[in-house]
C-alpha atoms as a PDB file:
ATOM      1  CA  UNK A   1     -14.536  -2.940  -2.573  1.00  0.00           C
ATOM      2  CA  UNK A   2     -13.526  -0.256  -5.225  1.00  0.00           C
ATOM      3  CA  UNK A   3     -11.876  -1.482  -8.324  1.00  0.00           C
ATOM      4  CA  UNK A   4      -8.218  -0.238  -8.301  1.00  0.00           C
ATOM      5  CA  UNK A   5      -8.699   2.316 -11.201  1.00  0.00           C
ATOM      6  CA  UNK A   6     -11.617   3.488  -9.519  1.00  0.00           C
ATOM      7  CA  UNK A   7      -9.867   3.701  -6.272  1.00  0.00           C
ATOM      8  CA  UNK A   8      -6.620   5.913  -8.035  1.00  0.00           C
ATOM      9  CA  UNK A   9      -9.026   7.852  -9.296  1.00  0.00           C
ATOM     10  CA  UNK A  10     -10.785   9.083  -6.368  1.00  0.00           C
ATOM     11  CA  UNK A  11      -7.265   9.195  -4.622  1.00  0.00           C
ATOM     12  CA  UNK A  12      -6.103  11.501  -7.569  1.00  0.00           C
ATOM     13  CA  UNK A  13      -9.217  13.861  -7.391  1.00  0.00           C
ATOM     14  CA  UNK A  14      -9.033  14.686  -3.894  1.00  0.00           C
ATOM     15  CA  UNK A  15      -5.493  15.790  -3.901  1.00  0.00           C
ATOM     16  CA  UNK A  16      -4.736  19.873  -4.787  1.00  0.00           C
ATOM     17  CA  UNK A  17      -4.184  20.821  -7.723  1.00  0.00           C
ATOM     18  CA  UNK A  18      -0.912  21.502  -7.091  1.00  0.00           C
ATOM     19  CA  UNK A  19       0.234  18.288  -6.307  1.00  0.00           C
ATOM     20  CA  UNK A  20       3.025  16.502  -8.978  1.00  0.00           C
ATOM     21  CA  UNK A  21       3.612  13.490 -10.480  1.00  0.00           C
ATOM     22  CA  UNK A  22       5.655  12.566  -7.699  1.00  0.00           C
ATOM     23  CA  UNK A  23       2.889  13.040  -5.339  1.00  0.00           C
ATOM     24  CA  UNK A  24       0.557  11.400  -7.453  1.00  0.00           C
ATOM     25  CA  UNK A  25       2.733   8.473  -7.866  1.00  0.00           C
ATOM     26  CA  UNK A  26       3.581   8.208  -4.003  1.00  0.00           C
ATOM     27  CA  UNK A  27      -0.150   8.074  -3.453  1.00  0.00           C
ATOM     28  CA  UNK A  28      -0.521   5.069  -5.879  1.00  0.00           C
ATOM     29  CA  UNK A  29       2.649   3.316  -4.640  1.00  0.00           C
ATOM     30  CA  UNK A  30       0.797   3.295  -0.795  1.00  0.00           C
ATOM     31  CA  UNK A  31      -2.676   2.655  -2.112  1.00  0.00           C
ATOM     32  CA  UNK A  32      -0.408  -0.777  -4.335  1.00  0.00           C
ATOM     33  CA  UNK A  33       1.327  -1.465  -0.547  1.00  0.00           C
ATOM     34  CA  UNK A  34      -1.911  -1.385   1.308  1.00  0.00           C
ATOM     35  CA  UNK A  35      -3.687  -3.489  -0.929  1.00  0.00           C
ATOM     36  CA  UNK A  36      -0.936  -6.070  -1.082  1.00  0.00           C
ATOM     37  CA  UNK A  37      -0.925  -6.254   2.597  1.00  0.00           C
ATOM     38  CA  UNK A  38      -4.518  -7.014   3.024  1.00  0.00           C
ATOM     39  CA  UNK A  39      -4.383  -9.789  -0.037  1.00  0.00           C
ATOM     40  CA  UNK A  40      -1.486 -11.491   1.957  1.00  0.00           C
ATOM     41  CA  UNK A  41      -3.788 -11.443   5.609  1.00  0.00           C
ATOM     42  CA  UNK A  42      -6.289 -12.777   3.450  1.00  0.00           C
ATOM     43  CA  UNK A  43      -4.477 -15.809   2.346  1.00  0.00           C
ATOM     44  CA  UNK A  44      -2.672 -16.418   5.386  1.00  0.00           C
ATOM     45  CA  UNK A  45       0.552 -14.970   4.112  1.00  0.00           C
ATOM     46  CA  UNK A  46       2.086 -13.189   7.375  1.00  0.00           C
ATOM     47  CA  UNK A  47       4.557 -14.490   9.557  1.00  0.00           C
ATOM     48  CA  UNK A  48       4.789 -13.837  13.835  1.00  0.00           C
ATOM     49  CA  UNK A  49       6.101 -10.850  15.379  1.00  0.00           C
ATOM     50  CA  UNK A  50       9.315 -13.301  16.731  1.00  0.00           C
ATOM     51  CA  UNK A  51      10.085 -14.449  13.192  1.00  0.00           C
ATOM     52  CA  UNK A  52      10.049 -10.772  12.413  1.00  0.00           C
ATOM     53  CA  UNK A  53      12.246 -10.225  14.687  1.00  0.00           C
ATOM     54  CA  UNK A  54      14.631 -12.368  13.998  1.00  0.00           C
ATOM     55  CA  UNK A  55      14.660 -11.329  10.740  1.00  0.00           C
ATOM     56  CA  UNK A  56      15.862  -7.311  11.773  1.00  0.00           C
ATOM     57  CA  UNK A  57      18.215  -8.952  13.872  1.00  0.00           C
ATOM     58  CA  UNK A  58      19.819 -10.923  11.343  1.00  0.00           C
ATOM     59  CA  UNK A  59      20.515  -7.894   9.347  1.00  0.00           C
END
C-alpha cells in the first residue's frame, strides 16, 4: 500500500493543470474518507445495515 504522501502525490499529478486548490483539496478530503473507511473494516469498526437504519430514522 502507498504511503499517504505518496498517494496525494500521484492523486495531485494526474489532475489538469487547471484544477484549484479546491479541487486539490476535495481530492485529498476523499482519498482521507476512503482510507478511514477501510482502517475501520479492518478493525471491525462497522455496524449492520438495521442499526444504520435506525440511525436515519431517528433523525
Amino acid at each position: 500500500m502507498e504511503t499517504l504522501k505518496q498517494e496525494a502525490i500521484n492523486v495531485i499529478s494526474k489532475m489538469p493543470d487547471s484544477a484549484d486548490i479546491d479541487d486539490i483539496m476535495y481530492r485529498l478530503y476523499v482519498i482521507d474518507k476512503v482510507r478511514k473507511g477501510r482502517e475501520a473494516v479492518q478493525q471491525g469498526d462497522t455496524i449492520s445495515t438495521e442499526e444504520l437504519q435506525k440511525e436515519i430514522e431517528s433523525w
